[in-house]
Protein backbone atom coordinates (compact mmCIF):
# COMPACT_ATOMS: atom_id res chain seq x y z
CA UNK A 1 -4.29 -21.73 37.98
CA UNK A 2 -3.33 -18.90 36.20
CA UNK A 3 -5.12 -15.58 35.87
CA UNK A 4 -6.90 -14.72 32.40
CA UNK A 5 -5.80 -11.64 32.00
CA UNK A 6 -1.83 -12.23 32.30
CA UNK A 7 -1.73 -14.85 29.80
CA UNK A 8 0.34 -14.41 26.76
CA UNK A 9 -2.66 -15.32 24.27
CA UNK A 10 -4.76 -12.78 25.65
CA UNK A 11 -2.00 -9.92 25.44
CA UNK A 12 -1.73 -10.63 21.85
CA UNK A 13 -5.65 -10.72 21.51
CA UNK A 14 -5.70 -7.11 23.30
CA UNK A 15 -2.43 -5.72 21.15
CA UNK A 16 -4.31 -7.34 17.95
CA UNK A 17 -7.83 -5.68 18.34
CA UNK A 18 -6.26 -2.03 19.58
CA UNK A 19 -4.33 -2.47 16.39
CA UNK A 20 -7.67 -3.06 14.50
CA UNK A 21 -9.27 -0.68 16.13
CA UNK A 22 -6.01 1.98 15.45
CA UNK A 23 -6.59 0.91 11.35
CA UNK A 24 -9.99 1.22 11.27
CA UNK A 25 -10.05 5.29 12.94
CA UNK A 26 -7.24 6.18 10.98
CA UNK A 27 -9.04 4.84 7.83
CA UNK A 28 -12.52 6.77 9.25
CA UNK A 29 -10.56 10.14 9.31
CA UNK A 30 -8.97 9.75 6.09
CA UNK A 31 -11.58 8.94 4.42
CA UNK A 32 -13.67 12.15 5.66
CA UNK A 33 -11.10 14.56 5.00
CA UNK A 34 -10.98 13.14 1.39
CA UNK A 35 -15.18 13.83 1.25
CA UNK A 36 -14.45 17.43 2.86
CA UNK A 37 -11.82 17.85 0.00
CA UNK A 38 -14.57 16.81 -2.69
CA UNK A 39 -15.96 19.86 -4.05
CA UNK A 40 -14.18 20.20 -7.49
CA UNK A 41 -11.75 23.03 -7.38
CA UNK A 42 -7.95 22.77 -8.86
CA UNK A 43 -8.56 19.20 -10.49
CA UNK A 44 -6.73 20.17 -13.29
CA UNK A 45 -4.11 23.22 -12.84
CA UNK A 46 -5.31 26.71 -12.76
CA UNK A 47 -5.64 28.44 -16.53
CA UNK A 48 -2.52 30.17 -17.63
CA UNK A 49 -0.68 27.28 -15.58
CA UNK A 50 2.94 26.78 -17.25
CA UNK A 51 5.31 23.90 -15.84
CA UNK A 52 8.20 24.69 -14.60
CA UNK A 53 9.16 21.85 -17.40
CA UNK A 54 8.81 24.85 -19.82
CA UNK A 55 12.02 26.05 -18.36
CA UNK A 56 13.66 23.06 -18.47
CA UNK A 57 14.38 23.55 -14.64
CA UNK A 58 18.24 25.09 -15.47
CA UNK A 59 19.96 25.81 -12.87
CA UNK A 60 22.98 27.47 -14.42
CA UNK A 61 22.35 30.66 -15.84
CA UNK A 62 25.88 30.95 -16.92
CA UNK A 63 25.86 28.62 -19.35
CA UNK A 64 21.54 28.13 -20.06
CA UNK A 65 21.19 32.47 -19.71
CA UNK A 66 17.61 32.23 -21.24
CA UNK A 67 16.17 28.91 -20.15
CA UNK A 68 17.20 29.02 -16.04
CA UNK A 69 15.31 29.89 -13.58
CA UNK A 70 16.73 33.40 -12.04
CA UNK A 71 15.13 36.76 -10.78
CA UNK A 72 15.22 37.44 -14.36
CA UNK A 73 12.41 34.93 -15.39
CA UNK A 74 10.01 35.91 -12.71
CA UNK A 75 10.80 39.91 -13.61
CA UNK A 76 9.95 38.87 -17.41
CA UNK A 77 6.99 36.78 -16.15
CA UNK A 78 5.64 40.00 -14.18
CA UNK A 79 6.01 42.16 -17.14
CA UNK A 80 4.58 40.46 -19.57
CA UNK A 81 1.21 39.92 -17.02
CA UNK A 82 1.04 43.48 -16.46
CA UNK A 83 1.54 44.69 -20.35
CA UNK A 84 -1.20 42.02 -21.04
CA UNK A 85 -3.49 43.25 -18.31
CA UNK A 86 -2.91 46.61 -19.28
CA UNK A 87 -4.14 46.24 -22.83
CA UNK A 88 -7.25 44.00 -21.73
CA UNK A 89 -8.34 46.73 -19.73
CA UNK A 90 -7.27 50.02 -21.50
């Protein structure tokens, strides 16, 4: 007579509901992190948001000089913020 708890049917009963019990926290956790995360900011893309798309995401600024992304782009981006925050509040 064999002992219960070294059968093979009752390893694979024990592996089965830890991995039942594994699914069902992990789906518990997710689930309240998602209702933490509920509260209705950046569902849509901050105002003033523009794509990268708009750039067309060159690379190359040899050959695409005023559609790739370079130091150049984010100095043209910063200037044109400040002259426009400069006449809102002047």
């Amino acid at each position: 007579m064999t002992n219960l708890s070294m059968t093979p049917l009752f390893c694979i009963i024990c592996r089965l509901t830890m991995m039942h019990y594994s699914v069902l926290f992990c789906l518990i956790t997710a689930t309240r992190f998602a209702e933490t995360l509920e509260n209705g900011l950046a569902r849509t893309p901050p105002m003033g948001w523009m794509s990268w798309t708009k750039f067309y995401c060159q690379t190359d600024c040899v050959l695409h000089p005023f559609t790739c992304i370079s130091e150049k782009l984010y100095m043209d981006m910063a200037d044109r913020m400040g002259k426009l925050t400069r006449k809102l509040y002047s």
